[in-house]
Protein backbone atom coordinates (compact mmCIF):
# COMPACT_ATOMS: atom_id res chain seq x y z
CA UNK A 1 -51.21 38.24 53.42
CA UNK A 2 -50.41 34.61 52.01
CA UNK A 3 -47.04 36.23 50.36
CA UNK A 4 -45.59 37.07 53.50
CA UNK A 5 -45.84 33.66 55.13
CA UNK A 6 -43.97 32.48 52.26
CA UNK A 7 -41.40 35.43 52.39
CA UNK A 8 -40.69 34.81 56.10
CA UNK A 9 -39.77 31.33 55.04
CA UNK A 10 -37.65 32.16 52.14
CA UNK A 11 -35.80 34.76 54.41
CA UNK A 12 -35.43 32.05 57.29
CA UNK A 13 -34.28 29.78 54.83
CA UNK A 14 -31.29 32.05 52.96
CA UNK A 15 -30.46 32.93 56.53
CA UNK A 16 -30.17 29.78 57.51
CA UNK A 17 -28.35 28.51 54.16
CA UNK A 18 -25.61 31.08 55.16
CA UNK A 19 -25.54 30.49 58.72
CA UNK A 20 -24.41 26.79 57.47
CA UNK A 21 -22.06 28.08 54.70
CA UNK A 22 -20.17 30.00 57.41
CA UNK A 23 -20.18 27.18 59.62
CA UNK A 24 -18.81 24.67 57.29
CA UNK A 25 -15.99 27.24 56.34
CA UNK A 26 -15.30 28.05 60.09
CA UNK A 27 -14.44 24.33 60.89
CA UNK A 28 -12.98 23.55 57.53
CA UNK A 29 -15.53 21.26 55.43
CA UNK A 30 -16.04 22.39 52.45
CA UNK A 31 -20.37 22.02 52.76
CA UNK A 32 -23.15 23.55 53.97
CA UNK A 33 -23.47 22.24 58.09
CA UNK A 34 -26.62 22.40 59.19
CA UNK A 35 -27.86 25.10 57.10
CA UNK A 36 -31.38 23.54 56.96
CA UNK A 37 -31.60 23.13 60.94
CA UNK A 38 -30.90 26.74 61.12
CA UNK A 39 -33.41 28.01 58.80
CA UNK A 40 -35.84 25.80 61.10
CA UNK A 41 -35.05 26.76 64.26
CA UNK A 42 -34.95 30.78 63.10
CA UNK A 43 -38.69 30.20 61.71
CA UNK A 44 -39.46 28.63 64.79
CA UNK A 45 -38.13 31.52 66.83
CA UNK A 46 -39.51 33.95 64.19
CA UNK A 47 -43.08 32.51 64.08
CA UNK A 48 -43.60 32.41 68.12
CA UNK A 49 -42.02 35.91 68.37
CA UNK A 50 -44.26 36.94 65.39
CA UNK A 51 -47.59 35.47 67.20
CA UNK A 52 -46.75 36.47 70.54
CA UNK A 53 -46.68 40.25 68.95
CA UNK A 54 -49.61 39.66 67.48
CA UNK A 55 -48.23 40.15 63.74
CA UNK A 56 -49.20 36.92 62.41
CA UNK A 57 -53.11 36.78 61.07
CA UNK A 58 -54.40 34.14 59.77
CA UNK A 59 -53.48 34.17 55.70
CA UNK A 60 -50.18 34.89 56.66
CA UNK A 61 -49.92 31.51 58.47
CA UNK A 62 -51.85 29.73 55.57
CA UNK A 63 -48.26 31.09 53.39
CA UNK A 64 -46.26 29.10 55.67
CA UNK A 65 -48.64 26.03 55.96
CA UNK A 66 -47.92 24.76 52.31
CA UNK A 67 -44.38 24.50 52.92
CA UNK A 68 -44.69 23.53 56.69
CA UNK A 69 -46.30 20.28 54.80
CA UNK A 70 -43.34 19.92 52.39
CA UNK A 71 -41.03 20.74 54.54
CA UNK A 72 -39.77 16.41 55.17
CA UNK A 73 -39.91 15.61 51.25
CA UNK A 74 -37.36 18.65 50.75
CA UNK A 75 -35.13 17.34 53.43
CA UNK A 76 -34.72 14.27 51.99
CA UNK A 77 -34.19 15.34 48.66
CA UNK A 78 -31.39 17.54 50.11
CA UNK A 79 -29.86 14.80 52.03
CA UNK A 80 -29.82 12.84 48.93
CA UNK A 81 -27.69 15.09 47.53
CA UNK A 82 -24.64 14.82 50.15
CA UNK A 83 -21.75 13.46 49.19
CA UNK A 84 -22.05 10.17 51.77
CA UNK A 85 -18.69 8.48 50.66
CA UNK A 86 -16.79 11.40 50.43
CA UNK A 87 -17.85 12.20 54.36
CA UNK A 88 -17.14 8.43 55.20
CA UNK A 89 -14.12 8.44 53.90
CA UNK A 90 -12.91 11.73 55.75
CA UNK A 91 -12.32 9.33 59.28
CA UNK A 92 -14.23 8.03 61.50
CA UNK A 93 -15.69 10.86 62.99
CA UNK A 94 -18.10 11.63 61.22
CA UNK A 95 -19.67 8.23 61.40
CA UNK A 96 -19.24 8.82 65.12
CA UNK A 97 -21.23 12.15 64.30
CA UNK A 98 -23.91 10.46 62.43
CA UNK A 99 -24.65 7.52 64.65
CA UNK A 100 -24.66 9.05 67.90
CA UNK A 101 -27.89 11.18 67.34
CA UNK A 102 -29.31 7.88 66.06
CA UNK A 103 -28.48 6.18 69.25
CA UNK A 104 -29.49 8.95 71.77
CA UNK A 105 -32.94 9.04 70.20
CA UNK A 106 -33.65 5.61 70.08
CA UNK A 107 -31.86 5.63 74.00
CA UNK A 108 -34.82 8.50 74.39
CA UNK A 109 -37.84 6.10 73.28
CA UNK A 110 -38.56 4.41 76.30
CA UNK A 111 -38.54 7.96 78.60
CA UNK A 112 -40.68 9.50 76.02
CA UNK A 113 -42.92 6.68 76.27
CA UNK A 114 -43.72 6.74 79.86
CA UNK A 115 -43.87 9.99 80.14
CA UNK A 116 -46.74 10.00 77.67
CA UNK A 117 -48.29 7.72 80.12
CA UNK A 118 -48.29 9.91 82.86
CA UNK A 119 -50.15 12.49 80.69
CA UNK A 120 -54.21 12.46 80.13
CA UNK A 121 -55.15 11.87 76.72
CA UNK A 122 -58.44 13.62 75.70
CA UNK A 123 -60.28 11.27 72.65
CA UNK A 124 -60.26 12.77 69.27
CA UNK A 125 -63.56 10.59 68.72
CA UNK A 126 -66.66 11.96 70.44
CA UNK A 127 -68.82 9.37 71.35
């Protein structure tokens, strides 16, 4: 059913929400730490656990598809709502923290690219 595509998410989401609570407690910031990347990765892990089972039909995926499409607007509405100069003004760390993910990825652009190369592409147009 549709409702349980959408409960999976809310449950990988509260999950995760906590997860990042804890975290952010555990190492002394008082925020949620990657709360949002846990949820993720746990409804990653659910859903290919769930499919490989053979629990998830079809209408329960179409549950999750709505939000899987939303999913980049809510991020970015919760990242607006960090507190940026209170983080920058906790030391330099944490712009060390921020940048170097930044850096590593665009360090990763070049591999990716030539390893797409090396892989045949099949043509989304028939001809």
């Amino acid at each position: 059913m549709i409702i349980y595509g959408v409960a999976l998410l809310a449950f990988c989401y509260l999950v995760g929400q906590l997860l990042g609570e804890y975290l952010g407690l555990l190492i002394g910031v008082d925020a949620n730490v990657g709360g949002v990347g846990f949820a993720m990765l746990l409804l990653v892990l659910l859903n290919d656990w769930l499919h490989k089972k053979g629990y998830l039909d079809l209408t329960t995926e179409s549950g999750m598809y709505f939000w899987n499409q939303m999913y980049i607007p809510i991020i970015v509405a919760m990242a607006a709502t960090q507190n940026v100069k209170l983080a920058v003004s906790s030391g330099l760390i944490v712009l060390l923290v921020g940048s170097l993910p930044v850096v590593l990825c665009i360090a990763t652009l070049p591999l990716l690219s030539r390893l797409s190369k090396r892989i045949p592409r099949k043509s989304l147009w028939k001809s």
